[in-house]
C-alpha atoms as a PDB file:
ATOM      1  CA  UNK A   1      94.892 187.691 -32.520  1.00  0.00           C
ATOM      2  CA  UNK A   2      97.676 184.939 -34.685  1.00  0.00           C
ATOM      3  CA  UNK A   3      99.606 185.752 -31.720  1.00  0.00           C
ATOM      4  CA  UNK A   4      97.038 185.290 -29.042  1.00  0.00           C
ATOM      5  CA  UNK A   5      96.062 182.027 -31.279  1.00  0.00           C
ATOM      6  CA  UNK A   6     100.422 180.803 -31.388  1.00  0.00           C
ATOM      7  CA  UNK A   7     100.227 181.538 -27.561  1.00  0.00           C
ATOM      8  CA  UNK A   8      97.933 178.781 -26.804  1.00  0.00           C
ATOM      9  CA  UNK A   9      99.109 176.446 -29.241  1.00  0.00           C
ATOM     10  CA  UNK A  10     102.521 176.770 -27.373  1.00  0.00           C
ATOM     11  CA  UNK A  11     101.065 176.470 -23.832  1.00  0.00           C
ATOM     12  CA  UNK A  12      99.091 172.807 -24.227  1.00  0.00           C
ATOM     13  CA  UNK A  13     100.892 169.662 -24.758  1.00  0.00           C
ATOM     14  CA  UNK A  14      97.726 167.340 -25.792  1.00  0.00           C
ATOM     15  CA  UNK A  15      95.810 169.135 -29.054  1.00  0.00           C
ATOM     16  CA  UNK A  16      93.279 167.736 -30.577  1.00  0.00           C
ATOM     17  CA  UNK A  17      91.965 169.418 -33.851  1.00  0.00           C
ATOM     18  CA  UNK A  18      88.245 169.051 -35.177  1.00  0.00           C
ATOM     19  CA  UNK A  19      86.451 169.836 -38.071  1.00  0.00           C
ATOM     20  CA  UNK A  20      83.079 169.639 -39.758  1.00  0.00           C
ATOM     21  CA  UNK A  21      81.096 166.428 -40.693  1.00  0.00           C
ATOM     22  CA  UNK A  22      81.089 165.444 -44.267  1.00  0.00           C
ATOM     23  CA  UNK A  23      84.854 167.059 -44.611  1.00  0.00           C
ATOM     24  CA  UNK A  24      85.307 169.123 -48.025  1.00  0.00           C
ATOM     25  CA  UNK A  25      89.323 169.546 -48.925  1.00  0.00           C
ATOM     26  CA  UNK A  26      89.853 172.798 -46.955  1.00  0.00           C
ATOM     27  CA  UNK A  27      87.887 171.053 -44.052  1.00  0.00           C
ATOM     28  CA  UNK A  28      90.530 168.366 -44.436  1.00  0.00           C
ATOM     29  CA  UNK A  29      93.729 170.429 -45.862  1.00  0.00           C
ATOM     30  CA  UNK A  30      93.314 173.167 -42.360  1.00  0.00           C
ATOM     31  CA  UNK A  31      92.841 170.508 -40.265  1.00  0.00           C
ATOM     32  CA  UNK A  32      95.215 168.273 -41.198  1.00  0.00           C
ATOM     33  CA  UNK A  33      98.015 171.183 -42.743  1.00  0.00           C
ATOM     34  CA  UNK A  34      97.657 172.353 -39.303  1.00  0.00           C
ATOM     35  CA  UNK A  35      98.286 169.355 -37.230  1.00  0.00           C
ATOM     36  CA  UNK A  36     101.707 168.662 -39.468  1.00  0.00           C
ATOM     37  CA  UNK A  37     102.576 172.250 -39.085  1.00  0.00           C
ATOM     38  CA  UNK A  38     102.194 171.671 -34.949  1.00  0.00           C
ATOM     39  CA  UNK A  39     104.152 168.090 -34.972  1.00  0.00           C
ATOM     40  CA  UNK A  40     106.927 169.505 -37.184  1.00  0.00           C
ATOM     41  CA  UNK A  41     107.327 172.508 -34.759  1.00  0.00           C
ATOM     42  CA  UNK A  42     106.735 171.109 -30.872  1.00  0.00           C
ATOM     43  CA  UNK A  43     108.255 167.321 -31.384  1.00  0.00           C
ATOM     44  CA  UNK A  44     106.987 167.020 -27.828  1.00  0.00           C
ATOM     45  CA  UNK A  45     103.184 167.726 -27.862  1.00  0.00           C
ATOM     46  CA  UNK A  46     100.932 164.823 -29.074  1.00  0.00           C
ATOM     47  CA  UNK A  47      98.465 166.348 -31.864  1.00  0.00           C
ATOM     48  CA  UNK A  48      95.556 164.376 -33.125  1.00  0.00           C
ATOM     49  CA  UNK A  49      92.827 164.384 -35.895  1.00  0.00           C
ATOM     50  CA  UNK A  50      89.347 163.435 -35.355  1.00  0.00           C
ATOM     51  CA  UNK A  51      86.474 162.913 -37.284  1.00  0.00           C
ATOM     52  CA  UNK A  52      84.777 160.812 -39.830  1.00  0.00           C
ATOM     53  CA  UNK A  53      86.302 160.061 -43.479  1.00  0.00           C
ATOM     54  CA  UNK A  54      85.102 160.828 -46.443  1.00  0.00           C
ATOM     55  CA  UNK A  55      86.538 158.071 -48.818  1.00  0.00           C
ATOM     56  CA  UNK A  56      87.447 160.132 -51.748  1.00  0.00           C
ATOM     57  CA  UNK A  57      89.060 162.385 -49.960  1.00  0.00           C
ATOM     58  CA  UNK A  58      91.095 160.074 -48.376  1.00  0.00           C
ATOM     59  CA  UNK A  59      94.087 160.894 -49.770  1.00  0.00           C
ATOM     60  CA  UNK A  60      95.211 163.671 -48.145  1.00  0.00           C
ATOM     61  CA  UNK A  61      95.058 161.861 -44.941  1.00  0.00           C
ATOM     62  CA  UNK A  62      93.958 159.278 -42.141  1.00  0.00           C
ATOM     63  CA  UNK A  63      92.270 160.283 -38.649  1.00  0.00           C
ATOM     64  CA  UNK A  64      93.051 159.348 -35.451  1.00  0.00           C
ATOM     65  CA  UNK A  65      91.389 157.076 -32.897  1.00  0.00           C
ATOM     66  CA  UNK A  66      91.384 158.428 -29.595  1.00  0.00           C
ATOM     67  CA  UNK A  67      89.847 157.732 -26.056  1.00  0.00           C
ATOM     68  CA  UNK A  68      87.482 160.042 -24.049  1.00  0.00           C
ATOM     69  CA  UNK A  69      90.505 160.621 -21.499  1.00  0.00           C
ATOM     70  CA  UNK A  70      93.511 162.256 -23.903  1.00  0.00           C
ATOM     71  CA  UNK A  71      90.256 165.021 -24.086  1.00  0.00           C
ATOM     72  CA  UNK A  72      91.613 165.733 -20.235  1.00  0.00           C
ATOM     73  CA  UNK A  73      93.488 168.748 -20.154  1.00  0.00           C
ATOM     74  CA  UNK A  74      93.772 169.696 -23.447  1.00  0.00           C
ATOM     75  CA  UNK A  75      93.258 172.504 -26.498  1.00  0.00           C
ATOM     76  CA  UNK A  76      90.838 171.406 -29.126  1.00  0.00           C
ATOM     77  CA  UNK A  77      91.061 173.468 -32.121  1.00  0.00           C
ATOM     78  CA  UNK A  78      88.100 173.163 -34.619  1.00  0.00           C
ATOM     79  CA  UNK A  79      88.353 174.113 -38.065  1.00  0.00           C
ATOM     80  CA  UNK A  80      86.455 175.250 -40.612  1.00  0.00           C
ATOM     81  CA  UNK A  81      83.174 175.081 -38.914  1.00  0.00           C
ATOM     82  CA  UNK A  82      80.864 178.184 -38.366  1.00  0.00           C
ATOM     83  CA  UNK A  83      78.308 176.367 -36.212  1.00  0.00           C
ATOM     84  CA  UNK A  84      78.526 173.655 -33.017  1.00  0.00           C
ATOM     85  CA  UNK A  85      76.266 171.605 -34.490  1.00  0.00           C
ATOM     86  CA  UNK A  86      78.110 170.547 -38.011  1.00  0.00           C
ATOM     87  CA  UNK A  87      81.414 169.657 -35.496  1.00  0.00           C
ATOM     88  CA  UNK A  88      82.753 166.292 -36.237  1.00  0.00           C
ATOM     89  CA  UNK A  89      82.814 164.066 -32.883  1.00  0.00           C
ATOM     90  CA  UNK A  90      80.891 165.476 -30.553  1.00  0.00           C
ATOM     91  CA  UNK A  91      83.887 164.876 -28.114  1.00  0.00           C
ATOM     92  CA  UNK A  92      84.932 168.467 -28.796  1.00  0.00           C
ATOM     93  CA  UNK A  93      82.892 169.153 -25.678  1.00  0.00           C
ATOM     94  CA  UNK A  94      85.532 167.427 -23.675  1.00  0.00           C
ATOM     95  CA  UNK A  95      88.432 169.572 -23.896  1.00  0.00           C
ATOM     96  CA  UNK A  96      89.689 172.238 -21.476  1.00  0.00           C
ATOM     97  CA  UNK A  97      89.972 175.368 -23.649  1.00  0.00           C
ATOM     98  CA  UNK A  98      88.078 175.112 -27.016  1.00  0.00           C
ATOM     99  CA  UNK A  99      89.207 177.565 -30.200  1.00  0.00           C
ATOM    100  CA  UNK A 100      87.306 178.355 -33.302  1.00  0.00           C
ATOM    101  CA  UNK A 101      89.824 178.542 -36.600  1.00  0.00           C
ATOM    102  CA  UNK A 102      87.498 180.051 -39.555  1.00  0.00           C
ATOM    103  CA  UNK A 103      86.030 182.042 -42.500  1.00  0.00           C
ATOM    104  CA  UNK A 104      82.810 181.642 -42.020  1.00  0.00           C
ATOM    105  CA  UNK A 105      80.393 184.743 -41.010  1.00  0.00           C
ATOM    106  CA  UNK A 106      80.645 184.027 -37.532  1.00  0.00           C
ATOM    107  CA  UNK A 107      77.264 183.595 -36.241  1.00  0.00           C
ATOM    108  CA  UNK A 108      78.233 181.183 -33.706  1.00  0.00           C
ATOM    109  CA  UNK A 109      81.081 182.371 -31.828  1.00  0.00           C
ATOM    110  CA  UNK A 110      81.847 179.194 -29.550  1.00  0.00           C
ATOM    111  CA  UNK A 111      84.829 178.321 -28.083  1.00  0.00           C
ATOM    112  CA  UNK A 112      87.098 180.141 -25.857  1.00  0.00           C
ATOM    113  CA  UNK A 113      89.642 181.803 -28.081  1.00  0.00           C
ATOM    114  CA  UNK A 114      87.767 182.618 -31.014  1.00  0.00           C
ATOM    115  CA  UNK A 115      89.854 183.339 -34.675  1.00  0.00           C
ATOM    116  CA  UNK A 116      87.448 184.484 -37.630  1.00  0.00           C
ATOM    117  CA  UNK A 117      88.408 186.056 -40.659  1.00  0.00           C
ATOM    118  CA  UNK A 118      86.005 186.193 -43.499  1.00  0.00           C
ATOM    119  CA  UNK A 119      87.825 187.987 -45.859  1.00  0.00           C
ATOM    120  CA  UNK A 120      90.777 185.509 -46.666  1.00  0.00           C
ATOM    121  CA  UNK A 121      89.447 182.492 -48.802  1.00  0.00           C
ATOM    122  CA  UNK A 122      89.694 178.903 -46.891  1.00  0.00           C
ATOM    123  CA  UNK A 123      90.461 178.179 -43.912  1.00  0.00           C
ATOM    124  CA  UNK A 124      93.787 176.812 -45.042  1.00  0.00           C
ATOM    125  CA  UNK A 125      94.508 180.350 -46.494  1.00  0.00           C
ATOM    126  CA  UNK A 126      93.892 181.245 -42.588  1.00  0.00           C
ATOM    127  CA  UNK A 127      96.421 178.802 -41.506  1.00  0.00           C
ATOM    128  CA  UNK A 128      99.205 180.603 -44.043  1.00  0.00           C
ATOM    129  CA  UNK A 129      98.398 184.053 -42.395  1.00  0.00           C
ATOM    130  CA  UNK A 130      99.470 182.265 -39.146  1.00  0.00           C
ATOM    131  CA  UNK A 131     102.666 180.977 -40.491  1.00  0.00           C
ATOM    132  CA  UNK A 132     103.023 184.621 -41.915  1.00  0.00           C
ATOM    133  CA  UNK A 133     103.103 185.691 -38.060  1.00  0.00           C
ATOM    134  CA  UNK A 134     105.472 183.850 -36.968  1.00  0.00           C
ATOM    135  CA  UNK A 135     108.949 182.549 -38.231  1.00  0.00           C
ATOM    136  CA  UNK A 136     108.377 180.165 -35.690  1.00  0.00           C
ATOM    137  CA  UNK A 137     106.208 177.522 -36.779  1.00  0.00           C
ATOM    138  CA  UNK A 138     107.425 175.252 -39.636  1.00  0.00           C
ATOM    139  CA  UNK A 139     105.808 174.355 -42.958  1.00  0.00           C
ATOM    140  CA  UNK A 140     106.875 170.565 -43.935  1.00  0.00           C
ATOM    141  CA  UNK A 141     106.202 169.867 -47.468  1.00  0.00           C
ATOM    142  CA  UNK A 142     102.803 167.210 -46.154  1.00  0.00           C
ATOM    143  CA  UNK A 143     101.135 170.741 -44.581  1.00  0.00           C
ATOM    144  CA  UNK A 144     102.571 172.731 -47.603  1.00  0.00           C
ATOM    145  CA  UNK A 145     100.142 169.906 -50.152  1.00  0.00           C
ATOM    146  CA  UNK A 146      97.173 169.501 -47.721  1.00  0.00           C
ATOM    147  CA  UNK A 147      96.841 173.726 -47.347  1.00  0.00           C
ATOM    148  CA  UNK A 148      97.288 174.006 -50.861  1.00  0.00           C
ATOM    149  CA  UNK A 149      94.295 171.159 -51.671  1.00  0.00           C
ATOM    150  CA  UNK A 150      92.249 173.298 -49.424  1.00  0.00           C
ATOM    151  CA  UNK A 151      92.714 176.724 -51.014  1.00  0.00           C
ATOM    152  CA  UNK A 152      92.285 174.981 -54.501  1.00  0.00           C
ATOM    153  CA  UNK A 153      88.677 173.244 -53.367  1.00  0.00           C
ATOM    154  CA  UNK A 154      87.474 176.558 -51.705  1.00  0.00           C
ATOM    155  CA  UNK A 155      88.708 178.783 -54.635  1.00  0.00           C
ATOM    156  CA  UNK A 156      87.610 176.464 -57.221  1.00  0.00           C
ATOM    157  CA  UNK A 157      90.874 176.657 -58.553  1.00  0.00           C
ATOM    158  CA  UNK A 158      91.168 180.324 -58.545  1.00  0.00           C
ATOM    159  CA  UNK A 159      88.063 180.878 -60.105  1.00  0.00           C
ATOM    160  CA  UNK A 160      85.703 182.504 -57.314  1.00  0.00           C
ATOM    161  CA  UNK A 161      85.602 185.758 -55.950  1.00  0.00           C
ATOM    162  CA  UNK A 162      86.990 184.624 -52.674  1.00  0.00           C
ATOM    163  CA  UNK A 163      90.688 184.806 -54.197  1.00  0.00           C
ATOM    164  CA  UNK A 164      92.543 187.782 -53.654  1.00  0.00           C
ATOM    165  CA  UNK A 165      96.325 188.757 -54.384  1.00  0.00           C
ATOM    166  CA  UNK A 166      96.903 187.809 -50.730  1.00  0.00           C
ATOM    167  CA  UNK A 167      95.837 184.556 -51.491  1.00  0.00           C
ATOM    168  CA  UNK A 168      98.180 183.511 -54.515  1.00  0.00           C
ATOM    169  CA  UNK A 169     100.871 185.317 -52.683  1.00  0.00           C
ATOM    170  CA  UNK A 170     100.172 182.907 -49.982  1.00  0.00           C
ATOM    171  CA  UNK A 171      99.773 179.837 -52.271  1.00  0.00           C
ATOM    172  CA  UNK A 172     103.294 181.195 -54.011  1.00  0.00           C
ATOM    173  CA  UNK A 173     104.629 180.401 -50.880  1.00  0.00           C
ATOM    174  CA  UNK A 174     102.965 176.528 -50.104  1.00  0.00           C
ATOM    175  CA  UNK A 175     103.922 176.372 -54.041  1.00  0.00           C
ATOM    176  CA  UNK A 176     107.592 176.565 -52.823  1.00  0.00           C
ATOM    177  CA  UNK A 177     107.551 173.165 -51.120  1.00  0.00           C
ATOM    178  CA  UNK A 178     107.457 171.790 -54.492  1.00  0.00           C
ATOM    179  CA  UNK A 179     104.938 169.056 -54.049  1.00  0.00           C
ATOM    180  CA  UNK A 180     103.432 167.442 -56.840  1.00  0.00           C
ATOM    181  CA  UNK A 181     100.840 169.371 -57.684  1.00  0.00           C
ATOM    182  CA  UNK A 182      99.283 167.109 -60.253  1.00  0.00           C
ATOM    183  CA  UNK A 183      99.319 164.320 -57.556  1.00  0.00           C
ATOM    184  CA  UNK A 184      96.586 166.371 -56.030  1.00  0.00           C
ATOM    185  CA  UNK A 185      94.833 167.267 -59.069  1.00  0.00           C
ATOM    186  CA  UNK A 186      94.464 163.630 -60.080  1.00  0.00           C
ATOM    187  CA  UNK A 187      93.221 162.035 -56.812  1.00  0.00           C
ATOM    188  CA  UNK A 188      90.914 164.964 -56.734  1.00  0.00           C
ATOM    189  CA  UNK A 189      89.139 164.901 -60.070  1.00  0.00           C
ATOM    190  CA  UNK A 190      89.310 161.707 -60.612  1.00  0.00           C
ATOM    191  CA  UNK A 191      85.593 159.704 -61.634  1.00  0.00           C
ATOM    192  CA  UNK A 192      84.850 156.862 -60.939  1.00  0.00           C
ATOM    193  CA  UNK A 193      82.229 155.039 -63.915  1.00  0.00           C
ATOM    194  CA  UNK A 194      78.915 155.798 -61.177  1.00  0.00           C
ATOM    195  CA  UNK A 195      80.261 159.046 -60.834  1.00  0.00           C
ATOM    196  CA  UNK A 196      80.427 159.830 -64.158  1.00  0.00           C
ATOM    197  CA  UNK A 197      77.053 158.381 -65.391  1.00  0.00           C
ATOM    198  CA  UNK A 198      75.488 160.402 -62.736  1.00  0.00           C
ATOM    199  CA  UNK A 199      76.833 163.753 -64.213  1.00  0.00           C
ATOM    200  CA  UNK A 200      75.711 162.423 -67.558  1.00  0.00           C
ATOM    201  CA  UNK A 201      71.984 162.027 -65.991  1.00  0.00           C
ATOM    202  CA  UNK A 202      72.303 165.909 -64.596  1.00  0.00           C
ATOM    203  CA  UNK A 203      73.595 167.260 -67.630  1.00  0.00           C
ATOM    204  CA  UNK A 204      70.040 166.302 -68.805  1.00  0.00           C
ATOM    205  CA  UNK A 205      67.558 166.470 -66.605  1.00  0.00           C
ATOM    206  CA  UNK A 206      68.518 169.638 -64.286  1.00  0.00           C
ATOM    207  CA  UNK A 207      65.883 172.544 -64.625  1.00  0.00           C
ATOM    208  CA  UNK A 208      65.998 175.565 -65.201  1.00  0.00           C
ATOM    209  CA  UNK A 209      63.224 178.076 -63.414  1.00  0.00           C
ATOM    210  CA  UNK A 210      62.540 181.802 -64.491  1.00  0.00           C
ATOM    211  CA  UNK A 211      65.317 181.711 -66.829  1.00  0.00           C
ATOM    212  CA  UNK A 212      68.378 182.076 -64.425  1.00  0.00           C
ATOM    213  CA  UNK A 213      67.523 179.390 -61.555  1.00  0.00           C
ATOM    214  CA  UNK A 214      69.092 175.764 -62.072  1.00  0.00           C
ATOM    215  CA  UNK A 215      67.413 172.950 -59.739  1.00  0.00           C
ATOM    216  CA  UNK A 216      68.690 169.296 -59.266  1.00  0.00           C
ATOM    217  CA  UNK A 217      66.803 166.669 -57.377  1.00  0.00           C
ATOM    218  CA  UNK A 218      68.615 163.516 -56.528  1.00  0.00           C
ATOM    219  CA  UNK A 219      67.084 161.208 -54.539  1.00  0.00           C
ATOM    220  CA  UNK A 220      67.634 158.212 -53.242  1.00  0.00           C
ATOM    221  CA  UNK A 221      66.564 155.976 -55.219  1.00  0.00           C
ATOM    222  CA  UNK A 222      68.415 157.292 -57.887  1.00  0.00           C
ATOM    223  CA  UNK A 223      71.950 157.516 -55.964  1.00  0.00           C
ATOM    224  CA  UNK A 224      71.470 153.927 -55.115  1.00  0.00           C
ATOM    225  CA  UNK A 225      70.810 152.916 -58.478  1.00  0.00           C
ATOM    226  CA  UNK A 226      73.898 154.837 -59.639  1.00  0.00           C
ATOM    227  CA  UNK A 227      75.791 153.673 -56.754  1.00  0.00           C
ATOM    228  CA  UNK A 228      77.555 157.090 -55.530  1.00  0.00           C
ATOM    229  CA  UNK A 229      76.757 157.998 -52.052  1.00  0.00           C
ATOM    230  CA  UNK A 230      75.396 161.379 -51.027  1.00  0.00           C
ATOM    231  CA  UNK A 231      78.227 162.785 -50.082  1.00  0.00           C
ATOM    232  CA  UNK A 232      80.257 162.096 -53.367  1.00  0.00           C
ATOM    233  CA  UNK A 233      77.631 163.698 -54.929  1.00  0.00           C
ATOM    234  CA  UNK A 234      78.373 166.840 -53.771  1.00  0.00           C
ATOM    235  CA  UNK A 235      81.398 166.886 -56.260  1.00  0.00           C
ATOM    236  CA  UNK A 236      78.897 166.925 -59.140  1.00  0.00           C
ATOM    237  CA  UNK A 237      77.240 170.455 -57.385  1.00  0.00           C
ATOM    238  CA  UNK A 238      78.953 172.855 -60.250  1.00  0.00           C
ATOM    239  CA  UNK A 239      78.566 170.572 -62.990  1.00  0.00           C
ATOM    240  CA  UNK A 240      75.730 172.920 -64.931  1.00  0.00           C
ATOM    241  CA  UNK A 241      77.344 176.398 -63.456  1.00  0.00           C
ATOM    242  CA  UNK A 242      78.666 177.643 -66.347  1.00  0.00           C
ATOM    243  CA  UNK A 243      75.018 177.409 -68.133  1.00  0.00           C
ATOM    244  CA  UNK A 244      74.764 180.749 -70.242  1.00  0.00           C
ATOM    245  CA  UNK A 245      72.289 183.485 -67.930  1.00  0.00           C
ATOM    246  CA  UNK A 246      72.337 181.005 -65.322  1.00  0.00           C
ATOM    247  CA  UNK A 247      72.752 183.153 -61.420  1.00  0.00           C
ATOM    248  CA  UNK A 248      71.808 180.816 -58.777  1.00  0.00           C
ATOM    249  CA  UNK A 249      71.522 176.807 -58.893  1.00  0.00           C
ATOM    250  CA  UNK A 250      70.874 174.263 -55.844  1.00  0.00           C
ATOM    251  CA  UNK A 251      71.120 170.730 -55.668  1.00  0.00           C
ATOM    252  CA  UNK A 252      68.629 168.926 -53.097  1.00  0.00           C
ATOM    253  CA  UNK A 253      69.890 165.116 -52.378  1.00  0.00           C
ATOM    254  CA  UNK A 254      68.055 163.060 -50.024  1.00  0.00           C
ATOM    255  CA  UNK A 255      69.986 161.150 -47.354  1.00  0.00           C
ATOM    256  CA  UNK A 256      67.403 159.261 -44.761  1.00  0.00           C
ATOM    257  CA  UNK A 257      64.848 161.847 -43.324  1.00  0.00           C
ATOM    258  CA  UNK A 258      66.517 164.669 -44.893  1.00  0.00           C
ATOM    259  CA  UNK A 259      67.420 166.480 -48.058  1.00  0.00           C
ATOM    260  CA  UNK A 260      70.892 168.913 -48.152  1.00  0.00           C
ATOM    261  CA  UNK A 261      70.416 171.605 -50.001  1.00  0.00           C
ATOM    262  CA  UNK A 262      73.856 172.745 -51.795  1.00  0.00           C
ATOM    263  CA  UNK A 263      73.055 176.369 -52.833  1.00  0.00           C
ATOM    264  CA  UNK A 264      75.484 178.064 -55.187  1.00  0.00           C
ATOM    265  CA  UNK A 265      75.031 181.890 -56.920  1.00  0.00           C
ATOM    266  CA  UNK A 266      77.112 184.042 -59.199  1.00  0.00           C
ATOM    267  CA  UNK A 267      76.600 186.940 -57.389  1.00  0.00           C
ATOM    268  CA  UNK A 268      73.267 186.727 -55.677  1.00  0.00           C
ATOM    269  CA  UNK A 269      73.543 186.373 -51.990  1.00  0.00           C
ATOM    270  CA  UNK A 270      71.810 182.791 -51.088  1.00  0.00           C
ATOM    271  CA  UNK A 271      73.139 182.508 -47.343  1.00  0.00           C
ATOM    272  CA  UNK A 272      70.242 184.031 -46.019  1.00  0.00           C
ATOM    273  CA  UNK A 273      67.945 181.649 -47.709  1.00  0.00           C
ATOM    274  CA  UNK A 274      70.216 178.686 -46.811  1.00  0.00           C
ATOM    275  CA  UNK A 275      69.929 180.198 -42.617  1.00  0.00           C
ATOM    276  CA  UNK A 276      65.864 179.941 -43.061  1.00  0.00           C
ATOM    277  CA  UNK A 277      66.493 176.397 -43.292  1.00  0.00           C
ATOM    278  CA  UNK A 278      68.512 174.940 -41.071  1.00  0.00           C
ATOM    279  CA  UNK A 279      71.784 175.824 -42.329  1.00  0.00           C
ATOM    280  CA  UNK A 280      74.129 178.623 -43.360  1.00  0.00           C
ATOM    281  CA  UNK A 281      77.397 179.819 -45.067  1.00  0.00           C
ATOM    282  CA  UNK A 282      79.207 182.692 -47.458  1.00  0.00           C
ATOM    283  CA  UNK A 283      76.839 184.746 -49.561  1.00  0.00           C
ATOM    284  CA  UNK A 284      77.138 182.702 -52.513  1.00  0.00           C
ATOM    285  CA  UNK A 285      77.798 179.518 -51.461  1.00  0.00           C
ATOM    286  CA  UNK A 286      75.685 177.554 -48.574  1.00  0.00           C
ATOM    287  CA  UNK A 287      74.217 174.829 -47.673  1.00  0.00           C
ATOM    288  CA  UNK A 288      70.681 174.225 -45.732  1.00  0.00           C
ATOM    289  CA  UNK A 289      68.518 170.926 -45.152  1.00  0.00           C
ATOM    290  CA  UNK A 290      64.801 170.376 -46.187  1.00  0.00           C
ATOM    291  CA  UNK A 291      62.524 167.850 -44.388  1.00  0.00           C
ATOM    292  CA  UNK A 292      60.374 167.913 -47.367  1.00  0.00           C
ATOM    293  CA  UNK A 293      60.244 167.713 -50.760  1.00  0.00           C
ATOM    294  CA  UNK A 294      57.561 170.538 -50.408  1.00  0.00           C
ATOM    295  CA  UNK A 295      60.265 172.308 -48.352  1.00  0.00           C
ATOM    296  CA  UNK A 296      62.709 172.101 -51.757  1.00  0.00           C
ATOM    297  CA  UNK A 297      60.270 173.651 -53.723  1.00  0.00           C
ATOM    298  CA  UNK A 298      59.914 176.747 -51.529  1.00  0.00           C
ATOM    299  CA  UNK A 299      63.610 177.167 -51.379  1.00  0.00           C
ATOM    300  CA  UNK A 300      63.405 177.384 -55.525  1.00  0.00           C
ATOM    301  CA  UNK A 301      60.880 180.230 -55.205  1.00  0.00           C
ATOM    302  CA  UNK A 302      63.251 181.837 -52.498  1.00  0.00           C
ATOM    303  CA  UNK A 303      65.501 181.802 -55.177  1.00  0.00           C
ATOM    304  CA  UNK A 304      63.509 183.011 -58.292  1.00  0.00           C
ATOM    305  CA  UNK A 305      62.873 185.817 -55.576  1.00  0.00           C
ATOM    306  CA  UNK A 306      66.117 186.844 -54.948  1.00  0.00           C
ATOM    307  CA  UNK A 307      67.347 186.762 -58.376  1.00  0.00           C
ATOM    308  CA  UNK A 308      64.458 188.612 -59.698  1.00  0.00           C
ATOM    309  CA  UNK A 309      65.671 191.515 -57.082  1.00  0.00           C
END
């Protein structure tokens, strides 16, 4: 299926690569690893990057501003994105053949050439196995730092499940490059003073339910008081995980009408609750939206549930 995937790549001179909204680093790193990698390799094909930004991760990268008509005729590759309806820039739509890069459980299997491989750990770790097929495509030393950001941010830096020995063999390879790691590490982690008064205000008010079920409400109000946005909040979502007999935890932040839901677990599998309400993702690790505040609290019992199984 690499093949199949290299095959296409090679026949289209105009690609165009998409990802999800509110782009996490292995949204980003895949997308944007992947668009070097194709540049590096065909000189002659004009690749672009779409989407919105997410200003603090704007250091791996900028986007590209493109018209309706460079759609005509070409691939669009989207990345990282289980479902058609988290796709950044609708525009997707417009393309002639449409391919699916992922992880994801692959509940939605758009497109027309469809790639999805749960078992590797990040998308960006899925654009490695590619260069693994072929000795054809060529890693430049940008690609080799945006894949490796993305494996890092899925991973947690090694941490979850999700790595495997095929994984750090892979990263031994981006690794190689010899990037500055600690370039990445310090754009990534670094606070700003909102930032870090807001962790100070979950570090002591987060609850915990039944024993093992952390819960963090942040609405508005309070994000505009501290002045972070809701999608640099989502940084903050492991900041009580390591709580002793803690298994499951969510974080509900409101943003206009709605309230994400970032649901995290040890080992507990939370995508099913997460798919109940609006949204989706790996067993341990979704996301969902609420319309409620009610809606929040029935999520928390969801979880109590499955935790108590």
């Amino acid at each position: 299926m690499l093949k199949h995937v290299l095959t296409k790549i090679k026949e289209y001179k105009t690609i165009i690569i998409h990802r999800h909204v509110r782009p996490d680093p292995d949204a980003l790193g895949s997308q944007l690893g992947l668009k070097s990698i194709i540049q590096a390799t065909y000189t002659e094909k004009n690749v672009f990057a779409v989407g919105e930004m997410e200003d603090s991760l704007s250091f791996l990268g900028e986007m590209d501003h493109i018209t309706d008509e460079m759609y005509e005729g070409a691939l669009v590759i989207v990345c990282d994105t289980a479902n058609t309806a988290r796709i950044s820039d609708s525009r997707y739509q417009l393309g002639e053949k449409i391919m699916k890069l992922d992880h994801h459980p692959n509940e939605e299997p758009y497109g027309d050439i469809v790639y999805v491989d749960t078992t590797v750990s990040s998308t960006s770790e899925l654009v490695v196995a590619l260069l693994e097929e072929t000795k054809e495509l060529i890693l430049t030393k940008e690609a080799a730092f945006l894949l490796y950001g993305g494996i890092v941010g899925d991973t947690g830096r090694f941490r979850f499940r999700n790595t495997t020995g095929k994984t750090l063999l892979r990263t031994a390879r981006l690794l190689e490059m010899d990037f500055d790691t600690q370039d990445f590490y310090r754009h990534l982690y670094k606070r700003s003073l909102p930032m870090v008064r807001l962790e100070g205000h979950i570090l002591q008010n987060f609850e915990i339910h039944n024993g093992n079920v952390g819960v963090m409400r942040l609405p508005a109000s309070l994000l505009t008081e501290c002045g972070v946005t809701a999608n640099e909040s989502s940084l903050l979502v492991n900041t009580f995980a390591d709580v002793e007999g803690l298994e499951a935890w969510v974080f509900f932040v409101e943003e206009g009408e709605t309230i994400r839901c970032r649901i995290r677990s040890k080992s507990v599998v939370i995508n099913t609750i997460a798919k109940e309400h609006n949204g989706g993702g790996h067993p341990v690790a979704a996301g969902a939206t609420a319309f409620s505040w009610h809606e929040t609290d029935l999520i928390v019992k969801k979880l109590i549930d499955a935790c108590r199984k």
